[in-house]
C-alpha atoms as a PDB file:
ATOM      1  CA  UNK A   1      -2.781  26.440  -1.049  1.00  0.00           C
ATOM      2  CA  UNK A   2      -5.576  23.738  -0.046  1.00  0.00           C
ATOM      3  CA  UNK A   3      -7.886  24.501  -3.593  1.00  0.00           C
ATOM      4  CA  UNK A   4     -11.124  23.175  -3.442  1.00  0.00           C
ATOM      5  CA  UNK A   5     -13.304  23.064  -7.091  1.00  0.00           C
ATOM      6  CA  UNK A   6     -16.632  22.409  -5.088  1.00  0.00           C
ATOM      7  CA  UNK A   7     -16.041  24.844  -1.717  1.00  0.00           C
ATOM      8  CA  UNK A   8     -20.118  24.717   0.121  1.00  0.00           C
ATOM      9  CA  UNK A   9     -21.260  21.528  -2.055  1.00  0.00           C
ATOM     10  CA  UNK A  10     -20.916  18.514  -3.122  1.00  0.00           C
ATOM     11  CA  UNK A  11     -19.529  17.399  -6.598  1.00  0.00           C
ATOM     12  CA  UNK A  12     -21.974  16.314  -9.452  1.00  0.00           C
ATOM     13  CA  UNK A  13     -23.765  12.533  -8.427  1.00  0.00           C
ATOM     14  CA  UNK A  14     -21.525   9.780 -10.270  1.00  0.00           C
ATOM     15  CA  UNK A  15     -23.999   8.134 -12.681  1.00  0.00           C
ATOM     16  CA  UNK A  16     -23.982   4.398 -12.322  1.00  0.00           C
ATOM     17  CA  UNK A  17     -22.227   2.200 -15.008  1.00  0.00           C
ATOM     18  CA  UNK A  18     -20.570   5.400 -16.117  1.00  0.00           C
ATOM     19  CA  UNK A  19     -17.045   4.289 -17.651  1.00  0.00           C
ATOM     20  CA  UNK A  20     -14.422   7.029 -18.585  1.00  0.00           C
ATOM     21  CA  UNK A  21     -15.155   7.053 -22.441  1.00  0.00           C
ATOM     22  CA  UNK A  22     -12.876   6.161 -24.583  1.00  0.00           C
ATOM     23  CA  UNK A  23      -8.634   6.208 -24.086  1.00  0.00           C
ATOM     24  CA  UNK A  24      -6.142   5.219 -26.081  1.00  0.00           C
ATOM     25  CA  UNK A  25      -4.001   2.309 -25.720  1.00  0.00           C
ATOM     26  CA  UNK A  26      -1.340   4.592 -24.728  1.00  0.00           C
ATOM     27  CA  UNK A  27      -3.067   6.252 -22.306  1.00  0.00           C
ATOM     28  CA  UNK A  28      -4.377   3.266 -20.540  1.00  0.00           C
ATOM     29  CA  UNK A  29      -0.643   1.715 -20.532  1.00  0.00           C
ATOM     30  CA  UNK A  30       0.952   4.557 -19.211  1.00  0.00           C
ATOM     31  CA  UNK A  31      -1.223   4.400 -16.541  1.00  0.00           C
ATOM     32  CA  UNK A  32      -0.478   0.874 -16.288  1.00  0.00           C
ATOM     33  CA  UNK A  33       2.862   1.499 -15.367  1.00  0.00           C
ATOM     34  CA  UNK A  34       2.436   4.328 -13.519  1.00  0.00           C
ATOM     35  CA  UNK A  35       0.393   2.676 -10.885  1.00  0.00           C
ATOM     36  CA  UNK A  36       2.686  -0.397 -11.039  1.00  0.00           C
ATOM     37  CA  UNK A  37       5.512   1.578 -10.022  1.00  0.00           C
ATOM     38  CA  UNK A  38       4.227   3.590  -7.153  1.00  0.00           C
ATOM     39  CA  UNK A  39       2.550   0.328  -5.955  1.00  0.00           C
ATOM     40  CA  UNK A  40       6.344  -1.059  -5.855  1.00  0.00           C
ATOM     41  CA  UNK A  41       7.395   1.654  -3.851  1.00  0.00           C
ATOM     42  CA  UNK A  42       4.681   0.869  -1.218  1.00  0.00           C
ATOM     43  CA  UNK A  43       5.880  -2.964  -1.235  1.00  0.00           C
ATOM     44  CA  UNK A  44       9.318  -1.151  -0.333  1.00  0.00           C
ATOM     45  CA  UNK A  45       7.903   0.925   1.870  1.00  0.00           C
ATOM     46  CA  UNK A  46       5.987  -2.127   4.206  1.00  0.00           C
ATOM     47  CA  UNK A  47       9.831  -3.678   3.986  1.00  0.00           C
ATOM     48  CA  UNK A  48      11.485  -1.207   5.459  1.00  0.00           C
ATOM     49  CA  UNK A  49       8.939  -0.886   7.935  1.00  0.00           C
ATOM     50  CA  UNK A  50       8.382  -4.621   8.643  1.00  0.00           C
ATOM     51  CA  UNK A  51       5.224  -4.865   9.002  1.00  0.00           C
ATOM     52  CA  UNK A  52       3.462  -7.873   7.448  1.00  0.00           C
ATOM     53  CA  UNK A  53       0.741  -7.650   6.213  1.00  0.00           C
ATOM     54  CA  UNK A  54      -2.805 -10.545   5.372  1.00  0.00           C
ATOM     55  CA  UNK A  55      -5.353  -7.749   4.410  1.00  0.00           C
ATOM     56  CA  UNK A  56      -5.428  -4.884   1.904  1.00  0.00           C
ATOM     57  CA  UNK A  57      -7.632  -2.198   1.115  1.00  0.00           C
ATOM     58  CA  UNK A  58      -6.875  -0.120  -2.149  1.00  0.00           C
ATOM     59  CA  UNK A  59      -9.457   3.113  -2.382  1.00  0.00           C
ATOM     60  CA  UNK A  60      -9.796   4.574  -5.957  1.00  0.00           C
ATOM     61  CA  UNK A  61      -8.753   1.238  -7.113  1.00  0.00           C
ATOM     62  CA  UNK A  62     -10.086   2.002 -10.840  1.00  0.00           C
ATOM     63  CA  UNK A  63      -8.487  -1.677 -12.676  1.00  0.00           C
ATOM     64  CA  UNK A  64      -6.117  -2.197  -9.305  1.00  0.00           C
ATOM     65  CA  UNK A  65      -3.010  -2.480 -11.308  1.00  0.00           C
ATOM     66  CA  UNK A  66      -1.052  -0.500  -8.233  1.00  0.00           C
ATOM     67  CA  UNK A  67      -2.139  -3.602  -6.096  1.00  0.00           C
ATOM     68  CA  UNK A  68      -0.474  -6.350  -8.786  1.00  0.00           C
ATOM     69  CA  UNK A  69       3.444  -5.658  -6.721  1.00  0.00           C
ATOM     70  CA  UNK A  70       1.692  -6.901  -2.821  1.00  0.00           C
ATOM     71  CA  UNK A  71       0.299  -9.940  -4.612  1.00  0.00           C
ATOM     72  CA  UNK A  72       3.647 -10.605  -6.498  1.00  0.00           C
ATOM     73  CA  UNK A  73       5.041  -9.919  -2.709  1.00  0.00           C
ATOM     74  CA  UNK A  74       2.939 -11.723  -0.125  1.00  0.00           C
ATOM     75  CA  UNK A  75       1.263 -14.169  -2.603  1.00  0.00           C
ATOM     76  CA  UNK A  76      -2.160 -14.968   0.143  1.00  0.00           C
ATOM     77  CA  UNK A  77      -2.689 -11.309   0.627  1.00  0.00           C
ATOM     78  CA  UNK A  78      -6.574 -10.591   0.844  1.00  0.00           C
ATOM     79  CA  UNK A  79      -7.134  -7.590  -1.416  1.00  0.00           C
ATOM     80  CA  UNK A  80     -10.211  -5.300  -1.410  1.00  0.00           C
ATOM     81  CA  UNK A  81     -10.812  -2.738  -4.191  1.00  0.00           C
ATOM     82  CA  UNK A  82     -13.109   0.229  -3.389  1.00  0.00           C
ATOM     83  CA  UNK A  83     -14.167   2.462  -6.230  1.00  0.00           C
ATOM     84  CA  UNK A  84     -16.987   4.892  -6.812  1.00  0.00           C
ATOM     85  CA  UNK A  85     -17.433   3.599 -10.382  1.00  0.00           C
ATOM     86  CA  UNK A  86     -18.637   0.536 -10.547  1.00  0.00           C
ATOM     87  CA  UNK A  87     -17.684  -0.327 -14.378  1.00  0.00           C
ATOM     88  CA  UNK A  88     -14.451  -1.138 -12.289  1.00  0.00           C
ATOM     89  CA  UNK A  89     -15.751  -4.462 -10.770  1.00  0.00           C
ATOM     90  CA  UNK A  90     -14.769  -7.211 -13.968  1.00  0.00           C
ATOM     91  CA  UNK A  91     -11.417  -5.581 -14.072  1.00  0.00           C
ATOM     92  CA  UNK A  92     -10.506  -6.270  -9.798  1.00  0.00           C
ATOM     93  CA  UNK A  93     -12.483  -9.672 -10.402  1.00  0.00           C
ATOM     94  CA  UNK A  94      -9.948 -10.655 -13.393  1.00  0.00           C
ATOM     95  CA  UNK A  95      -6.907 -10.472 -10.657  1.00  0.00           C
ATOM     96  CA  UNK A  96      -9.177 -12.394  -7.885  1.00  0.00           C
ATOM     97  CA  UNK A  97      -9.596  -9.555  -5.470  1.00  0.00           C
ATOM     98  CA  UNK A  98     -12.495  -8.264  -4.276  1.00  0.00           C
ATOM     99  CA  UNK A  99     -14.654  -5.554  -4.801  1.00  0.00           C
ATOM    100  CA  UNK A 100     -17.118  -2.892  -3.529  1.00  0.00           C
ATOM    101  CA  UNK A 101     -18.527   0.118  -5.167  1.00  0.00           C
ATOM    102  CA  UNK A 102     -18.201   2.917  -2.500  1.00  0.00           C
ATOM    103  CA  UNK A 103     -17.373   6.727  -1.763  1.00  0.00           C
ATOM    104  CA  UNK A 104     -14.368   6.891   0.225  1.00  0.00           C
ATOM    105  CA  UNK A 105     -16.217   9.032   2.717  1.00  0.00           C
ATOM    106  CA  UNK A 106     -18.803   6.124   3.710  1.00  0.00           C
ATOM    107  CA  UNK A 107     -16.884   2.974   4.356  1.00  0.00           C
ATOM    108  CA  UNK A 108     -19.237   0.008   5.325  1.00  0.00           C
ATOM    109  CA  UNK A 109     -16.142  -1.588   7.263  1.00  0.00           C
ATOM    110  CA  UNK A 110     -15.395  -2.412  10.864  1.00  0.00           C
ATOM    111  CA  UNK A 111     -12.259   0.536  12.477  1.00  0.00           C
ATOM    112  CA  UNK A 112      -9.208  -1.336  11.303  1.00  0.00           C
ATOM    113  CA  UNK A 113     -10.535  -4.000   9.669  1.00  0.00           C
ATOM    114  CA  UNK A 114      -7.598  -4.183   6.785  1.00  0.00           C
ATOM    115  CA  UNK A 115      -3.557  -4.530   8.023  1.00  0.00           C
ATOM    116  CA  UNK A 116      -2.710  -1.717   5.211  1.00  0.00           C
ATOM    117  CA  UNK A 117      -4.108   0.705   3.160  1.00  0.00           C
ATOM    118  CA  UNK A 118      -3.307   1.705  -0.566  1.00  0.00           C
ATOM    119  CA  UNK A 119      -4.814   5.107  -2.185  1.00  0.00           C
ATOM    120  CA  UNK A 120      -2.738   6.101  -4.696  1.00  0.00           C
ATOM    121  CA  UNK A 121      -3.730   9.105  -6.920  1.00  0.00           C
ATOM    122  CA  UNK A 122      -6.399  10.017  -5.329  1.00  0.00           C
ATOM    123  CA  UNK A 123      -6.709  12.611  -2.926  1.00  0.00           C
ATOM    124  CA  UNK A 124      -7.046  14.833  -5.702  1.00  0.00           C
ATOM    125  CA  UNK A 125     -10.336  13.346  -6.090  1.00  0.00           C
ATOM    126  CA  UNK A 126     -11.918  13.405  -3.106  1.00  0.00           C
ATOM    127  CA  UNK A 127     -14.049  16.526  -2.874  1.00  0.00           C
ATOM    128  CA  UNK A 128     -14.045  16.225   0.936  1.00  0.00           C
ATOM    129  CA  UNK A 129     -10.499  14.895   1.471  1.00  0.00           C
ATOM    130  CA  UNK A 130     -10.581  15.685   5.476  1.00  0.00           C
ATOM    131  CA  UNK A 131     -13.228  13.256   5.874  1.00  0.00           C
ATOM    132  CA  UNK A 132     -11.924  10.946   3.125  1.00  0.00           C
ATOM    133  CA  UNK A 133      -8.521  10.549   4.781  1.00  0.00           C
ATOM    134  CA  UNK A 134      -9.784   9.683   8.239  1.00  0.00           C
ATOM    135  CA  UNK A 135     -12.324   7.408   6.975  1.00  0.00           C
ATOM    136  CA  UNK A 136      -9.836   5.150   4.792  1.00  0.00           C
ATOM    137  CA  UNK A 137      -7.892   5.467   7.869  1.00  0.00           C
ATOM    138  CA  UNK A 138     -10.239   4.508  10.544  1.00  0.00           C
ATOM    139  CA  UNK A 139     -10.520   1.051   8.869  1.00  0.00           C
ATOM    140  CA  UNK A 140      -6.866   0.471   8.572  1.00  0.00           C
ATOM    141  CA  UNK A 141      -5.152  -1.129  11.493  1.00  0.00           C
ATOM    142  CA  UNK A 142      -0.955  -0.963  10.759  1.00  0.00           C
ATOM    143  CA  UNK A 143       0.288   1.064   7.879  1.00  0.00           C
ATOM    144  CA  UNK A 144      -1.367   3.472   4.895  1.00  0.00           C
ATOM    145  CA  UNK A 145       0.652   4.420   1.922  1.00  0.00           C
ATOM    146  CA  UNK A 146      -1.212   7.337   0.048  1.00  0.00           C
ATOM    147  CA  UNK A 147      -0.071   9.672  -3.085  1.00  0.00           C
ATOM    148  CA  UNK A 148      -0.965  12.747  -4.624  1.00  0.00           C
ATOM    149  CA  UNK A 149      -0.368  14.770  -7.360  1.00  0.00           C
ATOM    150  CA  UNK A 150       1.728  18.768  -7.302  1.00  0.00           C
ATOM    151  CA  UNK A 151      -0.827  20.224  -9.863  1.00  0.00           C
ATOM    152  CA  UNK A 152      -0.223  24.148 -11.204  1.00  0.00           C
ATOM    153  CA  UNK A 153      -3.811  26.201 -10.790  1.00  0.00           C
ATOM    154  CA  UNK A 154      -3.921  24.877 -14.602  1.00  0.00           C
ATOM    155  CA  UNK A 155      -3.850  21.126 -14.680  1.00  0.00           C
ATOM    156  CA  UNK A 156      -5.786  21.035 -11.972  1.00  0.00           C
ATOM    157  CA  UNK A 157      -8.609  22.980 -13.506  1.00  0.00           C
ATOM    158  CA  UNK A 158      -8.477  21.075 -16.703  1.00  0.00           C
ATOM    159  CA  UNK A 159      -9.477  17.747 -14.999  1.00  0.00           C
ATOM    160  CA  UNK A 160     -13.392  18.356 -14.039  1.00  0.00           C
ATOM    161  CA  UNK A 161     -12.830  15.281 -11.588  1.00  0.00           C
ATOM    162  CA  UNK A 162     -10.284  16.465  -9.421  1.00  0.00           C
ATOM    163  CA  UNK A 163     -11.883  18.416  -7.141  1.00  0.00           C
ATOM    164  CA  UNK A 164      -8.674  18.916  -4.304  1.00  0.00           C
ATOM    165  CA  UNK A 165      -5.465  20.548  -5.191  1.00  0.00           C
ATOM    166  CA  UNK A 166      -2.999  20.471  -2.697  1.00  0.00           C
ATOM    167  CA  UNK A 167       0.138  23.280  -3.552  1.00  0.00           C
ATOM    168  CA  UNK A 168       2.631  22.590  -1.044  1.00  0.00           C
ATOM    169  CA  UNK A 169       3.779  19.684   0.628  1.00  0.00           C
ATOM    170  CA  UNK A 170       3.743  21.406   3.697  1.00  0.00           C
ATOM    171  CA  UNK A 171       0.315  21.647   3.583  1.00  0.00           C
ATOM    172  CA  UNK A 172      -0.311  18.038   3.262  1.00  0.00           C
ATOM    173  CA  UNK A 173       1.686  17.620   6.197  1.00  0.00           C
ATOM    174  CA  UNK A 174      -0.379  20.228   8.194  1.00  0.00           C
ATOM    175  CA  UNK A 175      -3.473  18.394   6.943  1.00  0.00           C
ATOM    176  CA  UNK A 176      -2.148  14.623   7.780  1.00  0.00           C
ATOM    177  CA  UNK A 177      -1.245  15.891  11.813  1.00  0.00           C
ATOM    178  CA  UNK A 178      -4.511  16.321  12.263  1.00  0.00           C
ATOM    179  CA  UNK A 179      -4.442  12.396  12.635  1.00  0.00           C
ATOM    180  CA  UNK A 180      -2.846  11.866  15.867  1.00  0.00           C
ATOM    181  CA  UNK A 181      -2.959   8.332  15.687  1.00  0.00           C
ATOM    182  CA  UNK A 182      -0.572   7.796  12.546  1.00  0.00           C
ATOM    183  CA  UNK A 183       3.290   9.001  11.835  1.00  0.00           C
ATOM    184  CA  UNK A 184       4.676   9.647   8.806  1.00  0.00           C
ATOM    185  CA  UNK A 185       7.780   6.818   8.333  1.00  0.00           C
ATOM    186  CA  UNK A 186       8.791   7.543   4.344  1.00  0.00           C
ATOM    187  CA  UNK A 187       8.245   9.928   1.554  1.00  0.00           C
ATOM    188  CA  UNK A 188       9.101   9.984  -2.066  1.00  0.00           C
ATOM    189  CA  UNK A 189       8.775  12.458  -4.892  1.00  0.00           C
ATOM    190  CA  UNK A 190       8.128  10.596  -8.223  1.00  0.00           C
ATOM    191  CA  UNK A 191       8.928  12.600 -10.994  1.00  0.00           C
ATOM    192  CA  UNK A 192       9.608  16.548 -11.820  1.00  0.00           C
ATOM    193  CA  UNK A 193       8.251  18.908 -14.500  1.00  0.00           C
ATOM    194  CA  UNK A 194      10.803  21.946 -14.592  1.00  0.00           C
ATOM    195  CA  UNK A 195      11.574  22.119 -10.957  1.00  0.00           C
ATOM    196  CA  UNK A 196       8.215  20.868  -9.335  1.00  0.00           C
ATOM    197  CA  UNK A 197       7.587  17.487  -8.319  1.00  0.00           C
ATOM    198  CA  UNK A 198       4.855  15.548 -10.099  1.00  0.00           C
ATOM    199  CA  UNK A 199       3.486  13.508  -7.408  1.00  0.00           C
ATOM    200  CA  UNK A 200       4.255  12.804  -3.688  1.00  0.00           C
ATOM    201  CA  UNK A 201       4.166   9.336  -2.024  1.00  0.00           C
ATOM    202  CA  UNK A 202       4.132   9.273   1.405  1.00  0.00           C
ATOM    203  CA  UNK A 203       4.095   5.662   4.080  1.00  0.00           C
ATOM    204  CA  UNK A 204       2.828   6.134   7.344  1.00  0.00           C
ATOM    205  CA  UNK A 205       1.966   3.690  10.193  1.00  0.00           C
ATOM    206  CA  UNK A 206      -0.157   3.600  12.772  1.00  0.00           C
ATOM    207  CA  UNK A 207       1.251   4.567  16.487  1.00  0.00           C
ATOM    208  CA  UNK A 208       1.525   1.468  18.303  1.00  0.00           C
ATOM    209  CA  UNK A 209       0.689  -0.766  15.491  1.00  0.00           C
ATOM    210  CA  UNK A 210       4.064  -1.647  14.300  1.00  0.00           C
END
């Protein structure tokens, strides 16, 4: 089922300058290489679906490791990093893309202002994802590639910032139709615990676009 943690309201205010406390090396490289992996698969993805591309936008960037495979790809590629924390700024700085602190819901862009869009972990995070989706949307112009976790009832609950739990994947395709405009071209499951797939990645482009 579609789970929402906050149903009528809105999640707690995120207090500026707030960092996530402190994680272990190990932590921090597995997620490293997590988001360095499923950011190859989207390079793969925009191959196989030729579309190339000058702009990026990256929503839930946190320290934009997942965007390090385009760059390594299309070396001039314009990158923008969106993030609700701002503690994230020094780290998209340190790669040279840019930043702005913003909620995924309230995008101070122009419609399709960035060839392709990157969101990668976090649906589960948006507390609103309707309106999250077709926002990052509305300012992309060719292709998205967005993931999300398979979370049981329990890991879900245990994380008091994911606030969207999505059971099926038919449900996330009954939720991305609502979006006339864009087709689903490629999907990947990265991952299993027992027989249930850890996270989804899905490629889609815009109709008309490529």
């Amino acid at each position: 089922m579609l789970e929402h943690r906050w149903s009528q309201t809105a999640p707690p205010d995120f207090v500026a300058g707030q960092d996530e406390g402190e994680v272990s090396k190990e932590y921090e490289a597995s997620k490293a290489s997590a988001a360095l992996a499923l950011g190859s698969v989207g390079v793969q993805f925009l191959d196989l679906a030729k579309v190339q591309p000058a702009s990026l936008i990256c929503v839930g960037a946190r320290k934009g490791y997942e965007a390090l495979p385009f760059i390594n790809r299309w070396s001039e590629l314009d990158v923008t990093c969106v993030d609700v924390n701002p503690a994230f700024e020094a780290d998209a700085e340190k790669y040279g893309f840019s930043f702005v602190c913003a909620d995924a819901n309230n995008l101070e862009f122009e419609d399709q202002a960035f060839d392709v869009l990157l969101s990668l972990c976090t649906v589960e995070h948006f507390w609103n994802p309707r309106s999250a989706i077709a926002e990052i949307l509305r300012v992309t112009k060719k292709a998205a590639i967005i993931s999300f976790p398979m979370e049981s009832p329990e890991e879900f609950h245990k994380d008091p910032h994911h606030y969207t739990r999505i059971d099926t994947f038919s449900e996330w395709i009954a939720m991305m139709e609502e979006y006339q405009d864009w087709m689903l071209r490629y999907l990947l499951t990265t991952g299993f615990k027992g027989d249930r797939p850890v996270h989804f990645i899905a490629g889609f482009t815009r109709k008309g676009a490529v």
